[in-house]
Protein backbone atom coordinates (compact mmCIF):
# COMPACT_ATOMS: atom_id res chain seq x y z
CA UNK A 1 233.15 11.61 -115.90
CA UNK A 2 229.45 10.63 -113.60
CA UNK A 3 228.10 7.92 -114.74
CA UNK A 4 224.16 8.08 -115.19
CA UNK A 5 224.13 6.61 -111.82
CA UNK A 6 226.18 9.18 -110.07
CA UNK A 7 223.46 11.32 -111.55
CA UNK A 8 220.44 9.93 -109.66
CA UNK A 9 218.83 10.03 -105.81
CA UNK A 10 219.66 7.52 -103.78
CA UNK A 11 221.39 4.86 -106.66
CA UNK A 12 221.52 2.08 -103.35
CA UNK A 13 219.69 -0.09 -105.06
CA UNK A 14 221.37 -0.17 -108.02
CA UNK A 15 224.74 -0.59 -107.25
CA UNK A 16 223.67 -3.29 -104.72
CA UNK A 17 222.98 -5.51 -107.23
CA UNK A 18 225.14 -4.79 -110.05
CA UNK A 19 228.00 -3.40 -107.41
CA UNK A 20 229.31 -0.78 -105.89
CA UNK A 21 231.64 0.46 -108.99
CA UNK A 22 229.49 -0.41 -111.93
CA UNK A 23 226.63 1.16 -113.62
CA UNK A 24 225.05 -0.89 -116.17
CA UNK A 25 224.88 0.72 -119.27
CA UNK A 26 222.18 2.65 -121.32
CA UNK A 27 223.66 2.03 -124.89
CA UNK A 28 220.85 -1.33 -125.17
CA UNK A 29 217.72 -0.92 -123.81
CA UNK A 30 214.15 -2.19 -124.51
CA UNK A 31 211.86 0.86 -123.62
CA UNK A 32 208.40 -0.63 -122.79
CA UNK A 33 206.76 2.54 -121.66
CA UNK A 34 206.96 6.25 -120.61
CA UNK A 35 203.90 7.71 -118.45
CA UNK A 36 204.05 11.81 -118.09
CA UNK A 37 202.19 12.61 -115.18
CA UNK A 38 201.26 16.30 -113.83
CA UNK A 39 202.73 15.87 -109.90
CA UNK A 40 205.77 16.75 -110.17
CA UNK A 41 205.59 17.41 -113.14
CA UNK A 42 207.57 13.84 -114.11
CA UNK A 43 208.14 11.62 -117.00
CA UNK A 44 208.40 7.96 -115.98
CA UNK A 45 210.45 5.34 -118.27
CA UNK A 46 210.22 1.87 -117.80
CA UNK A 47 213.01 -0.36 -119.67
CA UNK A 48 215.32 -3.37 -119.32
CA UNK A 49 218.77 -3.50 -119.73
CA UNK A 50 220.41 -5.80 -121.53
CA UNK A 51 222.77 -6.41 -118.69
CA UNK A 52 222.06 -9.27 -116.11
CA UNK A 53 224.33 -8.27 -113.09
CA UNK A 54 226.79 -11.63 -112.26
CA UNK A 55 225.82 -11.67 -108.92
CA UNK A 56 222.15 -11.23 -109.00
CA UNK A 57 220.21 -11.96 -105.76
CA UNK A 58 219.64 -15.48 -105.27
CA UNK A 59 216.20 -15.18 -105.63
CA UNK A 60 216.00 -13.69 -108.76
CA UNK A 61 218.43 -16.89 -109.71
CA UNK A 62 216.08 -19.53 -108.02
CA UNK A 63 213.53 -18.31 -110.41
CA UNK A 64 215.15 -17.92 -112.97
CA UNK A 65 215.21 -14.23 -113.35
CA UNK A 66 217.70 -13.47 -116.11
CA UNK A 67 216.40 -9.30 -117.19
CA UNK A 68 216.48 -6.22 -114.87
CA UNK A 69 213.77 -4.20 -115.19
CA UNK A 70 214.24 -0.24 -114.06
CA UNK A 71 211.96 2.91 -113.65
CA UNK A 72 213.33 5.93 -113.89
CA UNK A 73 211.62 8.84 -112.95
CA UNK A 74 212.82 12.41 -113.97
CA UNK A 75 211.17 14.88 -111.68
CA UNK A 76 210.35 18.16 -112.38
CA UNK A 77 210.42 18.12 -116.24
CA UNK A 78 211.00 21.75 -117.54
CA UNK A 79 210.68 20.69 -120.79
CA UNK A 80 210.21 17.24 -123.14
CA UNK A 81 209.59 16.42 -127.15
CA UNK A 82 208.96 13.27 -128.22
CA UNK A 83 209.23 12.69 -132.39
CA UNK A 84 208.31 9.26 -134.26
CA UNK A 85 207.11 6.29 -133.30
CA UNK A 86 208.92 2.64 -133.08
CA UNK A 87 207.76 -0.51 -131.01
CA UNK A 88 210.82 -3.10 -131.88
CA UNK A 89 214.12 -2.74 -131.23
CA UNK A 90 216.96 -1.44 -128.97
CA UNK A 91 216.90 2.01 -127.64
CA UNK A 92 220.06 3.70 -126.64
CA UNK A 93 219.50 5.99 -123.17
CA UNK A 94 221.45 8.59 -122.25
CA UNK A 95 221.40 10.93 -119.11
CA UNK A 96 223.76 13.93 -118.34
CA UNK A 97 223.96 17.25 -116.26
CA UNK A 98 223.82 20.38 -118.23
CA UNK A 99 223.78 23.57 -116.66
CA UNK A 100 221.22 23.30 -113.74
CA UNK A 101 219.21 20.33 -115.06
CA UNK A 102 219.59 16.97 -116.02
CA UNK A 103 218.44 15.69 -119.96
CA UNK A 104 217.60 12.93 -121.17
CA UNK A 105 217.84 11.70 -124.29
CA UNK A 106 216.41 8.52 -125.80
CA UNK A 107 217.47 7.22 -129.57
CA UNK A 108 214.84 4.01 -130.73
CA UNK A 109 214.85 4.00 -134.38
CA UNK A 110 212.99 7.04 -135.51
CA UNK A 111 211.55 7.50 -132.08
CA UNK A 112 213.27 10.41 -130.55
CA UNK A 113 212.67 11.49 -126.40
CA UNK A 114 214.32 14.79 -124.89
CA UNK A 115 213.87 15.52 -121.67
CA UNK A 116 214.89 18.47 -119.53
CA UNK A 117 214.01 18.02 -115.66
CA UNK A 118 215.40 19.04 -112.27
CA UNK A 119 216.54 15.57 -111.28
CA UNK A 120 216.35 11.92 -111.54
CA UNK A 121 215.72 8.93 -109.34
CA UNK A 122 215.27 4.86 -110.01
CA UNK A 123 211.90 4.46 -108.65
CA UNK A 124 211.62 0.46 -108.95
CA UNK A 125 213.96 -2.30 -110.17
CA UNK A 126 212.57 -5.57 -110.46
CA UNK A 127 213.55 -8.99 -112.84
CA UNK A 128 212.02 -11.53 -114.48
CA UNK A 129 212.36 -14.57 -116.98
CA UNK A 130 212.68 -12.91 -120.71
CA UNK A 131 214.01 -13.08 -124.13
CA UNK A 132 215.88 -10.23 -125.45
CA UNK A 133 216.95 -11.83 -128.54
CA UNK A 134 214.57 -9.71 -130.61
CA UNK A 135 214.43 -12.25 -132.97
């Protein structure tokens, strides 16, 4: 079965840092934003994972980096629905191919994000120093 990973242009970047083999998971995620824009059309979600690869880039460990930061775009969205609203908490992400698209589907408490698009692609990953206690 893909992983979301093996679902995405050009994953490189990804699997450089958390390895060839491994794709971090989308069952924990903070969801700070998601920007529609027309081009494309595309939805853009910005999130962290709750993961911290083990063998992070030494830079990111010099500073003290310790959350990965990822935006994925999904590019020509044929259709989307977003219901509720929620700014605390874990989201769970999921991404799959169905028929000739990919969707995406986003669960935050009553928050709920469907997205139907043509394809997906990690447009930045970054890190920085973070809690994600929640507490």
């Amino acid at each position: 079965m893909p992983t979301w990973l093996d679902l995405v242009h050009d994953p490189r970047g990804v699997r450089a840092i958390y390895g060839a083999n491994d794709s971090p998971s989308l069952e924990k995620i903070l969801l700070h934003e998601v920007v529609l824009q027309r081009d494309g059309p595309s939805a853009v979600l910005r999130f962290d994972l709750l993961e911290f690869p083990p063998s992070a880039p030494k830079k990111w460990r010099a500073q003290g980096f310790n959350v990965v930061q990822i935006s994925l775009m999904m590019i020509g969205v044929k259709d989307l629905s977003l219901t509720g609203w929620n700014h605390r908490g874990w989201a769970s992400m999921e991404l799959v191919a169905q028929d000739e698209s990919l969707m995406l589907g986003v669960l935050w408490g009553s928050v709920r994000i469907q997205i139907q698009a043509d394809a997906a692609a990690v447009t930045s990953i970054s890190a920085y120093a973070g809690d994600l206690s929640l507490e």
